[in-house]
Protein backbone atom coordinates (compact mmCIF):
# COMPACT_ATOMS: atom_id res chain seq x y z
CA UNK A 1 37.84 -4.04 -7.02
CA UNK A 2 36.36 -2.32 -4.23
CA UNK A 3 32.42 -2.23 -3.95
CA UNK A 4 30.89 1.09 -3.97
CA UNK A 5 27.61 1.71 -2.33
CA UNK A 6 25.50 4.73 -3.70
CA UNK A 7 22.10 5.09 -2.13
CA UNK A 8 19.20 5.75 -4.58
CA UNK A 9 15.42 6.81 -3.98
CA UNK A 10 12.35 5.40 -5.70
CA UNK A 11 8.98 6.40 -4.98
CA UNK A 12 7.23 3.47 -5.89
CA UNK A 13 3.59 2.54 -5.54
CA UNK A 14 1.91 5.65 -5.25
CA UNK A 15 -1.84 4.51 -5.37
CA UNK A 16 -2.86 0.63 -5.59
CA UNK A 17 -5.62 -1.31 -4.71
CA UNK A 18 -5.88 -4.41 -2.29
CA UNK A 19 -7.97 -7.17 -2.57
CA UNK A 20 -8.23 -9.11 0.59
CA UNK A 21 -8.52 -12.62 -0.03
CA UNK A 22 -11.78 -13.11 0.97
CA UNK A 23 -15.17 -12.91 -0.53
CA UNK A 24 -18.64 -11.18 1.07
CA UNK A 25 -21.76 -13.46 1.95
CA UNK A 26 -24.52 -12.68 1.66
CA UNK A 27 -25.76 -10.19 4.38
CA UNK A 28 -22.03 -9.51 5.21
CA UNK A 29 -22.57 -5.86 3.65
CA UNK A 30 -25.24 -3.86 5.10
CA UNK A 31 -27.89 -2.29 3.63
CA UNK A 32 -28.84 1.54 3.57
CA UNK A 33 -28.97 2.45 7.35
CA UNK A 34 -28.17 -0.98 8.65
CA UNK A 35 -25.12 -1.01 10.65
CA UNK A 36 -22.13 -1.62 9.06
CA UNK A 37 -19.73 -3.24 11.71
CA UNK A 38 -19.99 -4.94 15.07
CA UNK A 39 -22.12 -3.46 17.63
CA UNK A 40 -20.36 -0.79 20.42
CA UNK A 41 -17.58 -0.52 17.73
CA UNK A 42 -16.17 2.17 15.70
CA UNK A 43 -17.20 2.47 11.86
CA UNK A 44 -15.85 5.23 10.55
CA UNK A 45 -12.51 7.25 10.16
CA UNK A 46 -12.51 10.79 8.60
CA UNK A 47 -14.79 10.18 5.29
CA UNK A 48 -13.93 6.55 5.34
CA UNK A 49 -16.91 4.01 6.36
CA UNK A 50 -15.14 0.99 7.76
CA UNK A 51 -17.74 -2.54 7.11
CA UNK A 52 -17.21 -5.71 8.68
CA UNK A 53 -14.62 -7.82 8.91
CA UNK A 54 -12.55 -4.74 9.29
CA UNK A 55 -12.29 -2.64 12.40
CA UNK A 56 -10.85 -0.12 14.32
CA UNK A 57 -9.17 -0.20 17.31
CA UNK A 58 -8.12 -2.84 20.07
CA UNK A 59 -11.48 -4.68 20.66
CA UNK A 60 -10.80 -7.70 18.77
CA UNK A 61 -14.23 -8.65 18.71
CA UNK A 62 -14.38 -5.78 15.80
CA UNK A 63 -13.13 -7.65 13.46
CA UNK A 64 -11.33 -10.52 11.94
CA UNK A 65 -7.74 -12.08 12.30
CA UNK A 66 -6.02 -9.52 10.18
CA UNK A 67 -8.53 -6.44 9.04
CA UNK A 68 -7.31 -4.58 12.14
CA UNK A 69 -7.28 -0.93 11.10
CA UNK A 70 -5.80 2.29 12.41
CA UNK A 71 -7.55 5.18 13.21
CA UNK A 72 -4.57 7.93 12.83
CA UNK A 73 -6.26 11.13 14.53
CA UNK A 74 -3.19 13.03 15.25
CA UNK A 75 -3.06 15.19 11.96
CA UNK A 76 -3.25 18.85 11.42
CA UNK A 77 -5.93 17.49 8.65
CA UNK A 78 -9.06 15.51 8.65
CA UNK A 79 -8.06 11.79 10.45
CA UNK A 80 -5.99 8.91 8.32
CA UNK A 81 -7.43 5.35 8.00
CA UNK A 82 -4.21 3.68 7.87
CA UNK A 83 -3.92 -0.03 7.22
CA UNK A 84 -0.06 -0.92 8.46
CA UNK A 85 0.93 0.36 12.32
CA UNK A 86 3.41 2.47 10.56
CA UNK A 87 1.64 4.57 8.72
CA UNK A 88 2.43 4.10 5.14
CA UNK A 89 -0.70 2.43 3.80
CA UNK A 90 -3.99 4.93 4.20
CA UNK A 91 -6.86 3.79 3.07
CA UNK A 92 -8.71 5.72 0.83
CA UNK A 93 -11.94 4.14 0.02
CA UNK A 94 -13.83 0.62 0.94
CA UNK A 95 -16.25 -0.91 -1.29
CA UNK A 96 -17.46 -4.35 -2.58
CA UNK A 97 -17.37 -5.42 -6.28
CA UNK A 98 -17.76 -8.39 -7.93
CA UNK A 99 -18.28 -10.12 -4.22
CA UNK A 100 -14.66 -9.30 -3.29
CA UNK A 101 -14.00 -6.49 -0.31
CA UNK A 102 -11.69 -3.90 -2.46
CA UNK A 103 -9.71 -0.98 -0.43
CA UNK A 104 -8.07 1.96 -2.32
CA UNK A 105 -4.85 2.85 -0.29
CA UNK A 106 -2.08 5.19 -1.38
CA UNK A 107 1.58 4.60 0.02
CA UNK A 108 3.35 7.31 0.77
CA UNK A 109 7.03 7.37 0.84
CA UNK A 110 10.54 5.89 -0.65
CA UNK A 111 12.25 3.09 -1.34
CA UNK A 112 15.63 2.70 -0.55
CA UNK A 113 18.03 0.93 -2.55
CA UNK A 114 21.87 0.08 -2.33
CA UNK A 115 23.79 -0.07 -5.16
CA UNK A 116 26.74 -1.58 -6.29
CA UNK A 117 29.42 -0.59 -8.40
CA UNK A 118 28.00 -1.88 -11.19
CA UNK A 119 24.41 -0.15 -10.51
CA UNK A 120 22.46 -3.09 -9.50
CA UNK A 121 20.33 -3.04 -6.23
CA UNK A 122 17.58 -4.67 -4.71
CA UNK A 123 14.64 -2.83 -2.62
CA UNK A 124 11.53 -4.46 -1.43
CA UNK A 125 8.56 -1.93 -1.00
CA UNK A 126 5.62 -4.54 -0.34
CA UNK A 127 6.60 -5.54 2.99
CA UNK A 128 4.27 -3.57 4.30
CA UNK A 129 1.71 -6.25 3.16
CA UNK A 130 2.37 -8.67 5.30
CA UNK A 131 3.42 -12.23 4.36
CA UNK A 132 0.43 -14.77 4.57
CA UNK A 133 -1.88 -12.14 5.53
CA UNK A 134 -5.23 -11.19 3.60
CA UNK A 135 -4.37 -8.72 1.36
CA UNK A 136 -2.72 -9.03 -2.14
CA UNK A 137 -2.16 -6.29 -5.27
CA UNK A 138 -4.76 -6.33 -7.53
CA UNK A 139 -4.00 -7.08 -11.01
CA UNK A 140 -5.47 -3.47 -12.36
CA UNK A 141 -5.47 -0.06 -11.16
CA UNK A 142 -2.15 -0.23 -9.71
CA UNK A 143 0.67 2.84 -10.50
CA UNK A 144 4.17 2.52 -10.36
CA UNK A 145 6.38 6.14 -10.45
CA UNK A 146 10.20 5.61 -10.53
CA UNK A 147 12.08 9.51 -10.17
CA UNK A 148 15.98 9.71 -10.68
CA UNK A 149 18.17 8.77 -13.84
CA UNK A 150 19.47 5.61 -14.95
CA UNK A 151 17.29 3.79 -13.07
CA UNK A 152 15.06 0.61 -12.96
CA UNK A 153 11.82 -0.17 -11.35
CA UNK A 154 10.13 -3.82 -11.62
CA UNK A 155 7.41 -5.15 -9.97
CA UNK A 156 7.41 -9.04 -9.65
CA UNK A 157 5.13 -11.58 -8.35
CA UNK A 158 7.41 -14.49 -7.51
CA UNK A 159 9.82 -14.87 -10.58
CA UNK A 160 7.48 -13.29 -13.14
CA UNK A 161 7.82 -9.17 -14.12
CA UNK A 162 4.07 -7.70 -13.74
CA UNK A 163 5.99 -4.38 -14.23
CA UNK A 164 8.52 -2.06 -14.96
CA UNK A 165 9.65 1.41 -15.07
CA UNK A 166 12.81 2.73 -17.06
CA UNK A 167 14.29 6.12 -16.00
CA UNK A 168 17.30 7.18 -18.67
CA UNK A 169 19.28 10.68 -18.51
CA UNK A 170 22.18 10.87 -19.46
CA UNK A 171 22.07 13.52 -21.48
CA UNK A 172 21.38 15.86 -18.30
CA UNK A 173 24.60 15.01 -15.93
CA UNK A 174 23.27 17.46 -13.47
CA UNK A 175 20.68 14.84 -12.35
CA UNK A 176 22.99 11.54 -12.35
CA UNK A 177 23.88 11.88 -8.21
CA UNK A 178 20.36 13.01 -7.40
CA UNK A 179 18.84 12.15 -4.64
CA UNK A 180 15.81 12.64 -2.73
């Protein structure tokens, strides 16, 4: 039997947190109307305060190996913090809790799937984390939104499900080939 390939669209991750894997010291977070980064460097992008390690820009003296951010100021709107070059992953808010450096970040955008005749695909929309870098999903907080019919969405951490998303409509045909 021949394969068939249908292409499918889930919008997956629409809001999650990141916890780099790193904890603050002591006088790493700066009090009211201390600086917050490196001196001569940026600290701030649109509403977003930006606190070492992080940093904008190409002066690697900013910050540390991997809390390079992006400073997207080519909108019709107020400027992106973006954390990926591509411009998937905006950062939405920095803060410290519990002594851990937390970012709320929103991805925007698809994942695209191939399926085969018998439905079953594979897409992978966490690339955009980086393998062996400093960030990883936090285990709260994190939304998952699957649209389209007879479709499945699970998140996994190495082997194990963390979770899952069931789409089923087949009583309304008219959305079976839909795609976005």
């Amino acid at each position: 039997m021949a394969q068939i390939t249908i292409s499918a669209v889930a919008i997956a991750a629409a809001a999650l947190i990141l916890v780099p894997v790193f904890t603050f010291t002591r006088g790493s977070v700066a009090a009211a109307g201390d600086p917050i980064g490196m001196p001569n460097c940026v600290t701030s992008c649109g509403d977003v305060e930006v606190p070492y390690p992080f940093g904008i820009g190409a002066n690697t003296s900013c910050y540390l190996p991997g809390f390079n951010l992006t400073c997207d100021n080519n909108t019709s709107s107020s400027p992106r913090l973006l954390l990926d070059a591509d411009g998937t992953l905006q950062v939405l808010q920095m803060e410290e809790a519990f002594s851990l450096g937390l970012l709320k970040a929103q991805h925007s955008g698809g994942v695209k799937i191939d399926l085969d005749a018998h439905g079953n695909g594979n897409g992978t929309f966490s690339s955009w984390l980086g393998k062996g870098g400093p960030y990883t999903l936090t285990n709260r907080v994190n939304e998952l939104i699957l649209i389209g019919c007879n479709m499945q969405a699970t998140v996994k951490r190495g082997n194990i499900s963390v979770a899952s998303c069931t789409s089923l409509c087949d009583g309304y045909p008219m959305w079976r080939n839909f795609v976005f």
